[in-house]
Protein backbone atom coordinates (compact mmCIF):
# COMPACT_ATOMS: atom_id res chain seq x y z
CA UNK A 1 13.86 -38.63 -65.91
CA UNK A 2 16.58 -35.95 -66.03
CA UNK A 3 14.31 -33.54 -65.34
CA UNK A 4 12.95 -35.43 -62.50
CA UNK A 5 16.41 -36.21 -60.80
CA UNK A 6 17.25 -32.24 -61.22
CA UNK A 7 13.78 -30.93 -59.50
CA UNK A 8 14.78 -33.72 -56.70
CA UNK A 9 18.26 -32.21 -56.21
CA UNK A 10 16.89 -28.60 -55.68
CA UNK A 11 14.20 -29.79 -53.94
CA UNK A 12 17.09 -31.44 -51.45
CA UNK A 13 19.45 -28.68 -51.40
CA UNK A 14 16.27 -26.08 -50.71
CA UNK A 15 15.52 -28.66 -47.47
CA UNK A 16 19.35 -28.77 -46.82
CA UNK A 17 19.73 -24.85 -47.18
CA UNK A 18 16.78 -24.48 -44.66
CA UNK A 19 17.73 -26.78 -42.06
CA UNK A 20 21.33 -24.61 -41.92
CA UNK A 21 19.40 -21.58 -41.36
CA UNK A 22 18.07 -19.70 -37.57
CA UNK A 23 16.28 -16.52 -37.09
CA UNK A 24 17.25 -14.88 -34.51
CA UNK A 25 14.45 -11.96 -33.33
CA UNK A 26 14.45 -8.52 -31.72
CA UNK A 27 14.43 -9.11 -27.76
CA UNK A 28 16.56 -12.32 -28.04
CA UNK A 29 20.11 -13.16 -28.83
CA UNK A 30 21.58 -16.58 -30.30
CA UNK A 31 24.46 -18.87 -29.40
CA UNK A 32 26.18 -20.81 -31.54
CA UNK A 33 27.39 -24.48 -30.57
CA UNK A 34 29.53 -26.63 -32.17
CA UNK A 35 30.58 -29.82 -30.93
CA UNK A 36 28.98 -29.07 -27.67
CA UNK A 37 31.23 -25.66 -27.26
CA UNK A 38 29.97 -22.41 -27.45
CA UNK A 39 30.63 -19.60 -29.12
CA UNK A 40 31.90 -16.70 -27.59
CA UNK A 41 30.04 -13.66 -29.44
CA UNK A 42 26.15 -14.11 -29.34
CA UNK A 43 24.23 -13.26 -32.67
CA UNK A 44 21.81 -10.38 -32.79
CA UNK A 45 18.66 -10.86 -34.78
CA UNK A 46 18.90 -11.72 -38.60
CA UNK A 47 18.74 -14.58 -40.22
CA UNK A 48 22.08 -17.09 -39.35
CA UNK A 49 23.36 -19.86 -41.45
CA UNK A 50 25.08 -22.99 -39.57
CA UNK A 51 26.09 -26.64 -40.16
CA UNK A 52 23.22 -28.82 -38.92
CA UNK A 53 25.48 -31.98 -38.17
CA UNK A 54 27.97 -30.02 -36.50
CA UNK A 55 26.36 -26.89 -34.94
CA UNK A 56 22.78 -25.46 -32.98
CA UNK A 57 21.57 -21.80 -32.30
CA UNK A 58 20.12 -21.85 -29.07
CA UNK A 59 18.21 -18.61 -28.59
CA UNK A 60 18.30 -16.60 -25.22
CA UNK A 61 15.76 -14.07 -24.43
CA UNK A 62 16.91 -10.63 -23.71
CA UNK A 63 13.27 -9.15 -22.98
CA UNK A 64 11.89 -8.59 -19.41
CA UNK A 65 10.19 -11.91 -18.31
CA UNK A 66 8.04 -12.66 -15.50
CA UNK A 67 8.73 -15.54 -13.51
CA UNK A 68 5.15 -16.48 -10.95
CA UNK A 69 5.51 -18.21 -8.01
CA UNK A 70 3.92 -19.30 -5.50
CA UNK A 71 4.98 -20.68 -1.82
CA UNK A 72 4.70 -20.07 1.89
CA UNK A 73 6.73 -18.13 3.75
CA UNK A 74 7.54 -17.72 7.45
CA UNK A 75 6.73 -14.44 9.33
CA UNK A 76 8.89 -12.65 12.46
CA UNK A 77 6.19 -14.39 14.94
CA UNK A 78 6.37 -18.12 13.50
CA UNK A 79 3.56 -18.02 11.17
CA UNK A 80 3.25 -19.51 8.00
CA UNK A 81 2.24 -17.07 4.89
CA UNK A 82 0.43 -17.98 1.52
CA UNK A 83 1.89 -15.46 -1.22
CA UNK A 84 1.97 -14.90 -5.01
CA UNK A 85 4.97 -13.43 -6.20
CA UNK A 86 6.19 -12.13 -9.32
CA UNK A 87 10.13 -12.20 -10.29
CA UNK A 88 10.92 -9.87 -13.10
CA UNK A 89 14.44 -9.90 -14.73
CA UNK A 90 16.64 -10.26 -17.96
CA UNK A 91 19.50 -11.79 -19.08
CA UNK A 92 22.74 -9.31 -20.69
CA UNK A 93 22.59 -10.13 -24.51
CA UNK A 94 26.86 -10.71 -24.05
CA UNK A 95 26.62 -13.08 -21.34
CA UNK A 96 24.75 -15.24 -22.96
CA UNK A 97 27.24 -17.73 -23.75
CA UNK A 98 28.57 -17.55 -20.41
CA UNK A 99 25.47 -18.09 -18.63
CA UNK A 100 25.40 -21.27 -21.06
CA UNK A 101 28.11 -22.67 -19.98
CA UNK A 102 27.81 -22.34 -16.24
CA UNK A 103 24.19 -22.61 -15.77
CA UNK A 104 23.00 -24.03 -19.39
CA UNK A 105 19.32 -23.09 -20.63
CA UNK A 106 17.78 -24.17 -17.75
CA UNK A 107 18.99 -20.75 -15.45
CA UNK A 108 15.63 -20.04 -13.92
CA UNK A 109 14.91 -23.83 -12.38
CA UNK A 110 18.79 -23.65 -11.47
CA UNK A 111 19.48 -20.26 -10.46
CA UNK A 112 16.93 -17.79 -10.09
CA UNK A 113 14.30 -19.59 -8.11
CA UNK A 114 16.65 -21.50 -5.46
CA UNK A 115 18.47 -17.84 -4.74
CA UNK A 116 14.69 -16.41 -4.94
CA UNK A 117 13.38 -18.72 -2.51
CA UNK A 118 16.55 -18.52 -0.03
CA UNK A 119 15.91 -14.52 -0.14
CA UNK A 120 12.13 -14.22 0.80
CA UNK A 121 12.58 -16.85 3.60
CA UNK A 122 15.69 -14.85 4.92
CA UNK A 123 13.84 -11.18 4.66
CA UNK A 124 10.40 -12.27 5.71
CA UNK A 125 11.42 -13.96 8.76
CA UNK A 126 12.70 -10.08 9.62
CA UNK A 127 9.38 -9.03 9.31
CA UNK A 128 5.59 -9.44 11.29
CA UNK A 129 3.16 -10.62 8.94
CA UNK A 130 0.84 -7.64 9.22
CA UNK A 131 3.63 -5.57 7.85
CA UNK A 132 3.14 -7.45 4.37
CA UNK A 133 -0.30 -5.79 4.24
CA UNK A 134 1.23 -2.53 5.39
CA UNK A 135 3.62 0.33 3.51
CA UNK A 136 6.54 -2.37 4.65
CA UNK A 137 5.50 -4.17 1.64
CA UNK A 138 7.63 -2.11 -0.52
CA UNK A 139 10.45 -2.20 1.95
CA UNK A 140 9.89 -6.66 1.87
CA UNK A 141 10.28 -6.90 -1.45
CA UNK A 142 13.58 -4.31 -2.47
CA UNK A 143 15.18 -6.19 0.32
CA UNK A 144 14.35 -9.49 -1.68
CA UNK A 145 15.40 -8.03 -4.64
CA UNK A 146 18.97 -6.57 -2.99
CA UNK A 147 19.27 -9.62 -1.70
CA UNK A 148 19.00 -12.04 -4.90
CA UNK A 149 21.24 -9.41 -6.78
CA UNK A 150 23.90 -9.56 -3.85
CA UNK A 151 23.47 -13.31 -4.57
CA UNK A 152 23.56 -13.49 -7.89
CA UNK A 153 26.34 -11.67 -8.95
CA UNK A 154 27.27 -10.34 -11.57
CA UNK A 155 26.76 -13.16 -14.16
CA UNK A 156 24.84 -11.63 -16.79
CA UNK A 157 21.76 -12.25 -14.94
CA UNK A 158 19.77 -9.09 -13.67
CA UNK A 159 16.37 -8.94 -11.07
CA UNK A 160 14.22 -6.03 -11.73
CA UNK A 161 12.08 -6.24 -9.55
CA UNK A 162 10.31 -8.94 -7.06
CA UNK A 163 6.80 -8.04 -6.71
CA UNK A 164 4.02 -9.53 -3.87
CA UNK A 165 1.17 -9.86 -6.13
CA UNK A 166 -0.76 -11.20 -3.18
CA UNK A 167 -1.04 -12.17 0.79
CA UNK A 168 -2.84 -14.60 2.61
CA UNK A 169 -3.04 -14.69 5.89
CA UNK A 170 -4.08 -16.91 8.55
CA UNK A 171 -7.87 -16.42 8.95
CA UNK A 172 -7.39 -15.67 12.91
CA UNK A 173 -4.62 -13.04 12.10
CA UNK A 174 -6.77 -11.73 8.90
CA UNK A 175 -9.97 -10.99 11.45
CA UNK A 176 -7.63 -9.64 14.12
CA UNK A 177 -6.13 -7.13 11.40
CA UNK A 178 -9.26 -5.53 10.11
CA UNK A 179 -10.62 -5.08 13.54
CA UNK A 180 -7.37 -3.11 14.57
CA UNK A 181 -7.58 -1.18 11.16
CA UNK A 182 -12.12 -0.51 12.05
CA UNK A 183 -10.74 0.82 15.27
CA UNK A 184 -8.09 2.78 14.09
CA UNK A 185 -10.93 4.26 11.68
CA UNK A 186 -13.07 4.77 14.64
CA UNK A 187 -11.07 6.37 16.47
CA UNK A 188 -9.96 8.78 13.81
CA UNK A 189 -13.72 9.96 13.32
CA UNK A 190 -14.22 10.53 16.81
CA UNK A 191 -11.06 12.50 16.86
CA UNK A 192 -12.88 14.39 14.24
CA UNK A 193 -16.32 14.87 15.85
CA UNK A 194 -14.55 16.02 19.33
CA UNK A 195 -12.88 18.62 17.18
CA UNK A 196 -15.63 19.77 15.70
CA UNK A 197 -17.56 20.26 19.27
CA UNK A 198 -14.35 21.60 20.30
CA UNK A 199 -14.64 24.84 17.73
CA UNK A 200 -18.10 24.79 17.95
CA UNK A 201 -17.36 25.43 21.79
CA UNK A 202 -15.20 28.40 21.11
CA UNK A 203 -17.34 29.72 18.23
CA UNK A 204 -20.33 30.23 21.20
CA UNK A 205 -17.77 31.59 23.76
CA UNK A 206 -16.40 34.01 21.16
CA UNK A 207 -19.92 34.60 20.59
CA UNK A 208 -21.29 35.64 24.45
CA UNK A 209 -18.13 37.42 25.24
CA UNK A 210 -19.42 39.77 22.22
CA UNK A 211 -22.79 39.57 23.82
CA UNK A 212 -21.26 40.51 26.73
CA UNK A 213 -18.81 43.30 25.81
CA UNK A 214 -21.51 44.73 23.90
CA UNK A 215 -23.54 44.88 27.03
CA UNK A 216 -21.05 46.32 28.78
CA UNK A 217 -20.35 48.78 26.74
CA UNK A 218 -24.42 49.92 26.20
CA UNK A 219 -24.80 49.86 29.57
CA UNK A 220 -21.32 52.15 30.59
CA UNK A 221 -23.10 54.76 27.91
CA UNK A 222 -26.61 54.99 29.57
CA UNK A 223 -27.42 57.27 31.99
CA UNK A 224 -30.36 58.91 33.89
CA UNK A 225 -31.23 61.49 31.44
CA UNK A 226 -30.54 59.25 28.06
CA UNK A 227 -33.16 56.69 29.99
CA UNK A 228 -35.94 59.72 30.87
CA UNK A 229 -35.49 60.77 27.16
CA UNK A 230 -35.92 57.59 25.24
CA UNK A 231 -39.09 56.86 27.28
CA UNK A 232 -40.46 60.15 27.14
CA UNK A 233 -40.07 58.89 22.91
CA UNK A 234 -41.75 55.62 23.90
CA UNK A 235 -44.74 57.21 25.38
CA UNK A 236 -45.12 60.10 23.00
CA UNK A 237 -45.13 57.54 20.52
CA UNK A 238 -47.64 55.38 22.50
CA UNK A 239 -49.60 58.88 23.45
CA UNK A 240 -50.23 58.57 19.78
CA UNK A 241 -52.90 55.52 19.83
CA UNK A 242 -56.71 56.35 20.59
CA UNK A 243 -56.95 54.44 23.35
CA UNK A 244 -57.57 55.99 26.88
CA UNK A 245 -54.75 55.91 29.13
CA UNK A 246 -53.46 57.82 32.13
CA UNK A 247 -49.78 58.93 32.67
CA UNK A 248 -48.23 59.67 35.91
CA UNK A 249 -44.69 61.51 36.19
CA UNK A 250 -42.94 63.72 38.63
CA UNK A 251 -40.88 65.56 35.96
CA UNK A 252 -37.57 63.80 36.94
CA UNK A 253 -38.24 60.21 36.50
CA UNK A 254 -39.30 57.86 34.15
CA UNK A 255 -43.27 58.50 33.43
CA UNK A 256 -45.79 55.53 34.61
CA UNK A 257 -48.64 54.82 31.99
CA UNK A 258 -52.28 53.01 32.89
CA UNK A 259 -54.73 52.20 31.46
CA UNK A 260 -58.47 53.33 32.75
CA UNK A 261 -58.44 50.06 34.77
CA UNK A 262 -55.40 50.92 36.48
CA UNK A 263 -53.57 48.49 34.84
CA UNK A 264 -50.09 49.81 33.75
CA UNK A 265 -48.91 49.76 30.06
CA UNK A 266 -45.48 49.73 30.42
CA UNK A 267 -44.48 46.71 31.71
C-alpha cells in the first residue's frame, strides 16, 4: 500500500510539474499573466515554468503572417470592385505585452482589419478601376500599406506589405478593357508593318538612284569612237559563225549586219 500511495504522489507531482510548464518556440514570444496583469519582459523560446492557479503564458507570434481577405471596394468612377487581398505583417517580440494590454490577443479582428479596410476604401476611391489591372497596381497597394502604417502607429505592430492577389471587375468594364488593350495591340503592329514598307520604300529608292547614277555615269564615259569599237567587237565576234550574212558600213559609223533575206541581225 506504501508503495502504492508513493507511485500516486509522483505520479501527481509529475502531472503538477507539467501543468506549470510552457514552451515557448522560435518565431514566437510568451507573456506571462498573473492575476490578469502582464508581465512586462516577454519570454523567448525555452521551456518556462509558472503557477497554474495564479499565472498563463499566452504565446504571440513573431513570424510573418498572412492575413486573406476578401471585400469590395469602390473605384474613382463609382464602381464597385471584387478583390482578394493579402495583408502581411508581424508583431515586435518587446511589444508584446503592450499590444496585450491595449488590444489583447484578438489584434487582427480589432486592429489590423478595421484600419485595413478604412485604407483600401480611402486609396481606391483615388483611383479608376482599370488602373488596378494596370502598373498602378503597385502604386494602390504601397499607398494602402503607408496608409495602415501612418494609422497604426507605432505600437509594436508592423505591415509588410498589402498585396492584390486578385481583381474582378464588372463584366461590362472587363469587355470594354480588353478591347482597348486588342486595339492598342493592333495598332502597335500596324505601326510596325508601315515601318517596315516605310524602309522597304527607301531601300528601292536608294536602290534606282544607284541605277541611276550608274547610268549616268556609263553614259558621261561613252562616246562615238568607244561605241564604233565595241561593235566592230560585236560583229567580229558574230563574223565568226558560219552563217551567211552581209555587212554594210561607211567606215565612220556603226556597221549594219543582214542576213541573205535582208533581214538585219543587229537589232
Amino acid at each position: 500500500m506504501k508503495s502504492l500511495s508513493a507511485i500516486s504522489t509522483i505520479a501527481l507531482l509529475a502531472i503538477i510539474l507539467l501543468t506549470n510548464c510552457a514552451t515557448v518556440r522560435q518565431g514566437e514570444v510568451g507573456v506571462k499573466r498573473t492575476f490578469g496583469k502582464y508581465r512586462d519582459e516577454p519570454f523567448t523560446s525555452g521551456l518556462k515554468v509558472f503557477n497554474p492557479f495564479t499565472s498563463r503564458i499566452i504565446k504571440v507570434s513573431t513570424r510573418t503572417e498572412n492575413l486573406e481577405v476578401g471585400l469590395t471596394i469602390p473605384s474613382k468612377e463609382g464602381l464597385n470592385i471584387g478583390a482578394e487581398v493579402s495583408i502581411l505583417y508581424k508583431i515586435i517580440g518587446k511589444s508584446a505585452p503592450e499590444i496585450l494590454r491595449n488590444i489583447g490577443p484578438r489584434y487582427e479582428e480589432n486592429v489590423i482589419l478595421p484600419i485595413f479596410r478604412s485604407a483600401v476604401a480611402d486609396v481606391s476611391s483615388r483611383f479608376f478601376a482599370k488602373d488596378m489591372h494596370t502598373g498602378e497596381r503597385t502604386v494602390i497597394e504601397s499607398a494602402i500599406k503607408e496608409q495602415m502604417m501612418k494609422t497604426i502607429g507605432d505600437n509594436g505592430i508592423v505591415i509588410e506589405a498589402v498585396l492584390l492577389k486578385s481583381i474582378k471587375l464588372p463584366a461590362s468594364l472587363a469587355t470594354a478593357i480588353e478591347e482597348k488593350l486588342e486595339a492598342e495591340q493592333n495598332a502597335l503592329r500596324m505601326e510596325f508593318i508601315l515601318q517596315q514598307e516605310r524602309q522597304e520604300a527607301e531601300r528601292k529608292r536608294i536602290q534606282a538612284e544607284g541605277t541611276r547614277d550608274a547610268q549616268i555615269i556609263i553614259a558621261e564615259g561613252l562616246d562615238n569612237k568607244i561605241l564604233q569599237f565595241k561593235a566592230i567587237e560585236a560583229f567580229l565576234e558574230l563574223a565568226k559563225s558560219p552563217n551567211t550574212k552581209v555587212i554594210f558600213t561607211d567606215g565612220n559609223g556603226v556597221p549594219l549586219m543582214m542576213n541573205p533575206d535582208g533581214v538585219r541581225l543587229d537589232k
